[in-house]
C-alpha atoms as a PDB file:
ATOM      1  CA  UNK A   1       0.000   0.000   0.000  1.00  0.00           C
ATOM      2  CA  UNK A   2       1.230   3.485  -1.181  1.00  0.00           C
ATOM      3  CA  UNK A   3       1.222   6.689   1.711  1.00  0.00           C
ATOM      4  CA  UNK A   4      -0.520   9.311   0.894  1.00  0.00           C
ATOM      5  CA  UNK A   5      -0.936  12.629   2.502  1.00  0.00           C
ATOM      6  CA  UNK A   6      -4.190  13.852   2.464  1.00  0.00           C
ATOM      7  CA  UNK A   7      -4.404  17.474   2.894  1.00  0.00           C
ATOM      8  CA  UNK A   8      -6.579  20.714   1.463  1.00  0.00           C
ATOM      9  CA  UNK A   9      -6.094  21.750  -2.009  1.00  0.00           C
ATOM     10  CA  UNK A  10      -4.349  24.450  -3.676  1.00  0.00           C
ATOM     11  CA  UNK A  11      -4.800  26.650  -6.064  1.00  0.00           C
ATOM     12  CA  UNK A  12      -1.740  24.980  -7.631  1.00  0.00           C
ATOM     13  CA  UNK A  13      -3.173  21.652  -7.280  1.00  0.00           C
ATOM     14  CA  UNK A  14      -6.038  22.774  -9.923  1.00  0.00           C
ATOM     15  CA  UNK A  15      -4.457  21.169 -12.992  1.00  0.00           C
ATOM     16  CA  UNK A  16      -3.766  17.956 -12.156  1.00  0.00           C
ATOM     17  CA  UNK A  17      -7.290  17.784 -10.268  1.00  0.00           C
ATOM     18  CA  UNK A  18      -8.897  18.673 -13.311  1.00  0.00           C
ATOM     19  CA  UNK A  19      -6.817  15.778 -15.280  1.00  0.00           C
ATOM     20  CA  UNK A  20      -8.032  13.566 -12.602  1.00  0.00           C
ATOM     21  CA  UNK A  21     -11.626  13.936 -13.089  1.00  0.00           C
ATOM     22  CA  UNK A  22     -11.021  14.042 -17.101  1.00  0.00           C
ATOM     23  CA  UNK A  23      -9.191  10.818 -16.916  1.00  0.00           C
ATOM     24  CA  UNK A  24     -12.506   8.371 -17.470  1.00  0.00           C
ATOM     25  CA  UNK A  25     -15.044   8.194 -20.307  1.00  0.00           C
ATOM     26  CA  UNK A  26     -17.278   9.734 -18.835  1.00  0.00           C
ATOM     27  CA  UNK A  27     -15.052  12.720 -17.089  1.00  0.00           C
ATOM     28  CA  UNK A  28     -13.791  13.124 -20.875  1.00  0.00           C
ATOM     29  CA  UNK A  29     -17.219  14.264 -21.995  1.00  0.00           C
ATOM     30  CA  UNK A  30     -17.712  16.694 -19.532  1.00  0.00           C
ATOM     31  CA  UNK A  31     -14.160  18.306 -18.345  1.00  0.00           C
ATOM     32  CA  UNK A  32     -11.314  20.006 -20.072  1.00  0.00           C
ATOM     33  CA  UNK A  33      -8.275  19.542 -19.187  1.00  0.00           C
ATOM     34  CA  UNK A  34      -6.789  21.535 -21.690  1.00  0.00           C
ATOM     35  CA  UNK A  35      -3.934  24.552 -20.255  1.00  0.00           C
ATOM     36  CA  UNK A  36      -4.677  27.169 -19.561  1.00  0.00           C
ATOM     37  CA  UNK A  37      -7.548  25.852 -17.142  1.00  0.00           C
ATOM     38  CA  UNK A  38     -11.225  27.264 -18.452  1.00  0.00           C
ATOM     39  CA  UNK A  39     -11.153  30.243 -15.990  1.00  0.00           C
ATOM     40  CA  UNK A  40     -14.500  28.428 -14.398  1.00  0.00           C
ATOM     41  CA  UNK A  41     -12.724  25.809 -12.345  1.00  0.00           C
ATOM     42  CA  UNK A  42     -10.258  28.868 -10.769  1.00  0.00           C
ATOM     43  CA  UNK A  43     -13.858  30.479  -9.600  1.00  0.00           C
ATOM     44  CA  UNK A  44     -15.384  27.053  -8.569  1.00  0.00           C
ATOM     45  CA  UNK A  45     -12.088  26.660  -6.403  1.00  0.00           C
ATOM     46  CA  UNK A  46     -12.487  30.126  -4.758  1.00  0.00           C
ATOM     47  CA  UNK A  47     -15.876  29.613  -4.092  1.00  0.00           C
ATOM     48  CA  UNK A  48     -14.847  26.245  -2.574  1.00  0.00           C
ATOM     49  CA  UNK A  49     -12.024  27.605  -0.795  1.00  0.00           C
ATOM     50  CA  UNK A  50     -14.102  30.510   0.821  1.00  0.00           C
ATOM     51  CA  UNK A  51     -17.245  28.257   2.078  1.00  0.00           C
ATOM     52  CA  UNK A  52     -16.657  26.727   5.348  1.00  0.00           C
ATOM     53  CA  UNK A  53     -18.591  24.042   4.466  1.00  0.00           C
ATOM     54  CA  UNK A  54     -16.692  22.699   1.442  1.00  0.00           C
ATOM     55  CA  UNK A  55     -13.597  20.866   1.480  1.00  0.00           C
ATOM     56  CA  UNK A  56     -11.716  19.755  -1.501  1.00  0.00           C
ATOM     57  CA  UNK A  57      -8.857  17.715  -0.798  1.00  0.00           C
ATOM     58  CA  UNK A  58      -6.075  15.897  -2.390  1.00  0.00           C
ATOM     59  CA  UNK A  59      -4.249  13.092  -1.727  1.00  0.00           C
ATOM     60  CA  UNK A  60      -0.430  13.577  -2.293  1.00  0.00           C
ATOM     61  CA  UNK A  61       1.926  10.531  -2.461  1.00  0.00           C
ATOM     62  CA  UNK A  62       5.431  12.438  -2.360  1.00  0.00           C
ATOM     63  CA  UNK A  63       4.492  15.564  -3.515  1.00  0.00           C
ATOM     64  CA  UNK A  64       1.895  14.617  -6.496  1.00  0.00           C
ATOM     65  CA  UNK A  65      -1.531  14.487  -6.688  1.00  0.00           C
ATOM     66  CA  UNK A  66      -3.156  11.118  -7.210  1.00  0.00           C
ATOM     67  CA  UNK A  67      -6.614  11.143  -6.059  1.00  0.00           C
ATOM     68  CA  UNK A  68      -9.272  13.934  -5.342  1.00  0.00           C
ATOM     69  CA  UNK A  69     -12.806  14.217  -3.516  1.00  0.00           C
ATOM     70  CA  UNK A  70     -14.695  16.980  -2.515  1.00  0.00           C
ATOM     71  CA  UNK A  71     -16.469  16.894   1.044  1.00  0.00           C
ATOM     72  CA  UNK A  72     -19.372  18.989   1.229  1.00  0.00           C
ATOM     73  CA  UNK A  73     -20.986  19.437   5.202  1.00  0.00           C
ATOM     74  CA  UNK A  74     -24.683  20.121   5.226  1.00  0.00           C
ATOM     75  CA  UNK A  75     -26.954  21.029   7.684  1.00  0.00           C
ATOM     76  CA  UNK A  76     -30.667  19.971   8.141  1.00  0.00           C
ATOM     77  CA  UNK A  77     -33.678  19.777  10.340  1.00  0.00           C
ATOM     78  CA  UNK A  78     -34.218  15.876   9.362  1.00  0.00           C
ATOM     79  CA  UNK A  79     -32.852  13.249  11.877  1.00  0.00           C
ATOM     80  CA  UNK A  80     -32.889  15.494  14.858  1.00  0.00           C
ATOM     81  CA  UNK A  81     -31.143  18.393  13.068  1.00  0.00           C
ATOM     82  CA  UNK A  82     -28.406  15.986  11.914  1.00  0.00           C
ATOM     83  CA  UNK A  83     -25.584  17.323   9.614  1.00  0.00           C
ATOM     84  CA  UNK A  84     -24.386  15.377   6.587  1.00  0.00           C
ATOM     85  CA  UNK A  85     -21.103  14.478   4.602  1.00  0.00           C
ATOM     86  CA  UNK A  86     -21.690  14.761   1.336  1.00  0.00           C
ATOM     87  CA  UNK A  87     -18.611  13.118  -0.722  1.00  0.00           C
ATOM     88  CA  UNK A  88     -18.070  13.910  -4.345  1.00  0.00           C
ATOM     89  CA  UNK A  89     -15.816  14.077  -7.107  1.00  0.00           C
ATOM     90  CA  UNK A  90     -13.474  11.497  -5.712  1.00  0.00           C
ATOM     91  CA  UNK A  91     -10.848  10.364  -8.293  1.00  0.00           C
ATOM     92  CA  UNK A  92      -7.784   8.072  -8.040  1.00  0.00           C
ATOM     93  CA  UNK A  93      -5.055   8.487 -10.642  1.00  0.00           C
ATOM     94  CA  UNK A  94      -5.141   5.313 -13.056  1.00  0.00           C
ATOM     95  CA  UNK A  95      -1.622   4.467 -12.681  1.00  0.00           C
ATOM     96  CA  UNK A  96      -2.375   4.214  -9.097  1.00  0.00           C
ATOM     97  CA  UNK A  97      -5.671   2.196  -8.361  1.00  0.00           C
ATOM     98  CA  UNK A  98      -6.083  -0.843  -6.806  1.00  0.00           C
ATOM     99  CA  UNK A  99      -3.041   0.146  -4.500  1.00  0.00           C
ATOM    100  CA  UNK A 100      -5.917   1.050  -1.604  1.00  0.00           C
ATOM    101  CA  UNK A 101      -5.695   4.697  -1.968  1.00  0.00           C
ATOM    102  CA  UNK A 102      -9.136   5.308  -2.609  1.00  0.00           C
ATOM    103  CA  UNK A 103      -9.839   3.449   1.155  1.00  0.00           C
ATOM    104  CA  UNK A 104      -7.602   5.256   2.461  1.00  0.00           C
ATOM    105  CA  UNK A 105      -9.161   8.734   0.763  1.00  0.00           C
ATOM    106  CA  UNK A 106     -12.400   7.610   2.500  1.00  0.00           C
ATOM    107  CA  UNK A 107     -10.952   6.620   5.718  1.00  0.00           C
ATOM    108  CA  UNK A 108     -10.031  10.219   6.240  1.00  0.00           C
ATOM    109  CA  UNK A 109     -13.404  11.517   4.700  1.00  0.00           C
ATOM    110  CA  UNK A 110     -15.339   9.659   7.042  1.00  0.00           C
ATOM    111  CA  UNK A 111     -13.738  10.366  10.155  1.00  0.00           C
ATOM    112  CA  UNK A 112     -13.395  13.829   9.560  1.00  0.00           C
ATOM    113  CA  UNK A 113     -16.986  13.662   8.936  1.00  0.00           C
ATOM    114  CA  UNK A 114     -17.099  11.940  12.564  1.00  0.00           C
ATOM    115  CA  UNK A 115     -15.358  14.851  13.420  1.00  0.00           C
ATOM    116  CA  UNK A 116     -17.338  17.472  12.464  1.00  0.00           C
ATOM    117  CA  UNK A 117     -20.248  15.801  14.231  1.00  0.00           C
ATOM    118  CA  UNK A 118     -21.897  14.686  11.320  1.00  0.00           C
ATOM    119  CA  UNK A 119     -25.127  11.837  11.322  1.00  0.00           C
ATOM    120  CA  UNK A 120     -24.258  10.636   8.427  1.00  0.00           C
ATOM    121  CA  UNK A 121     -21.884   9.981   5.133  1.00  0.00           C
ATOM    122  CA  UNK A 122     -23.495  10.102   1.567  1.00  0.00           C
ATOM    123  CA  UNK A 123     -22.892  10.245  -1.637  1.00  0.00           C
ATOM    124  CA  UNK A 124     -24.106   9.223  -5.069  1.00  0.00           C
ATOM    125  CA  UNK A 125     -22.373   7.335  -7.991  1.00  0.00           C
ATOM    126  CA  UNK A 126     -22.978   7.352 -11.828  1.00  0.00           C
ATOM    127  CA  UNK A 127     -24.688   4.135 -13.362  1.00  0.00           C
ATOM    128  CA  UNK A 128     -22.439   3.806 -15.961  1.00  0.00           C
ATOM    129  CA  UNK A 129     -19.623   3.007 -12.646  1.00  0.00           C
ATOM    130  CA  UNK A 130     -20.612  -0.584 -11.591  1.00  0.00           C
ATOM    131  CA  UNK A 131     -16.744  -0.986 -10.424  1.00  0.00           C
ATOM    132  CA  UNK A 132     -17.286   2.112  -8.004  1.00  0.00           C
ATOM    133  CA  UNK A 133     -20.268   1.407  -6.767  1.00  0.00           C
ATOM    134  CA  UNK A 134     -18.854  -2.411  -5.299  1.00  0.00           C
ATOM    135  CA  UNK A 135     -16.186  -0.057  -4.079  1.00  0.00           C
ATOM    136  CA  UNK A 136     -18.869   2.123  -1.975  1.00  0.00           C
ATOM    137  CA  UNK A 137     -20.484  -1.134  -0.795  1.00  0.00           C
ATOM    138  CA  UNK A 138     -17.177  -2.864   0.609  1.00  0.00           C
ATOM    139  CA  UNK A 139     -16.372   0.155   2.676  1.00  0.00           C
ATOM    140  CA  UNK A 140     -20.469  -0.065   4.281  1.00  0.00           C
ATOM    141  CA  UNK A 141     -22.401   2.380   2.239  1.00  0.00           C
ATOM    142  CA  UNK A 142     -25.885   0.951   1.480  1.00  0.00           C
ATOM    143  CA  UNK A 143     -27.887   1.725  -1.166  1.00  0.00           C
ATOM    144  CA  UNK A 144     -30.480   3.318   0.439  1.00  0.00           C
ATOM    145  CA  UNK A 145     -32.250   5.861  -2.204  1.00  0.00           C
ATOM    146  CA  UNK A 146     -32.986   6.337  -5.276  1.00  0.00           C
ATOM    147  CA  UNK A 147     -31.062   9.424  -6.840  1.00  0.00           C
ATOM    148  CA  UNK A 148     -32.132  11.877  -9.338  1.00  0.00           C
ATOM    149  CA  UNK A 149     -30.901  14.640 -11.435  1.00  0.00           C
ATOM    150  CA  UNK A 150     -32.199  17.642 -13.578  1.00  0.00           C
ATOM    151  CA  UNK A 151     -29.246  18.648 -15.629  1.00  0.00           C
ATOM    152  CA  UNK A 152     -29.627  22.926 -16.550  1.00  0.00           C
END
């Protein structure tokens, strides 16, 4: 099993982020990963970086990025006023999965959702990923819901 060093992202870190969540079929339909960055992702990372709520993270394995997620904390009235983690966007680099990274990604996400007091962990997958979603179920998530989306 690799280390990794998971820690906030930086502005600097944008790049190969952006290559990470290219780097699938379906990523490659719906990110560019061309430099210079569209200036979009530089204002989705400030407005990331400036909510308390967000967290977008990398994980580092000797000073480069090979896996992403973004933990989003969100208050509600439902189950006693219970706050969520919401995970998303979590990549691994290709040349590095099946090494346990992604575990360990989640390992941290969950217990710094423990940390912040959170109720509970979610987070939704894409159909067309039958290999992620038997990830999500060996590490205890259930699928509890149906999900839907409205693309605008």
């Amino acid at each position: 099993m690799i280390d990794i060093h998971v820690r906030p992202a930086v502005a600097a870190d944008l790049p190969p982020i952006v290559a990470l969540l290219a780097d699938d079929p379906l990523g490659q339909s719906r990110e560019d990963a061309s430099l210079p960055l569209d200036p979009k992702y530089r204002d989705a990372f400030e407005a990331l970086r400036r909510d308390p709520n967000q967290l977008l993270v990398v994980a580092d394995a000797g000073g480069a990025v090979v896996g992403c997620l973004q933990l989003t904390f969100i208050p509600g009235l439902s189950r006693r006023g219970a706050w969520r983690g919401q995970i998303e966007s979590v990549r691994i680099a290709g040349s590095h999965r099946g090494a346990g990274l992604g575990r360990q990604l989640f390992e941290w996400a969950i217990a710094e959702c423990r940390r912040r007091g959170c109720g509970l962990v979610q987070l939704t997958t894409d159909k067309a990923r039958p290999d992620a979603l038997r990830f999500y179920e060996q590490l205890g998530f259930k699928a509890t819901h149906e999900g839907l989306k409205l693309a605008l």
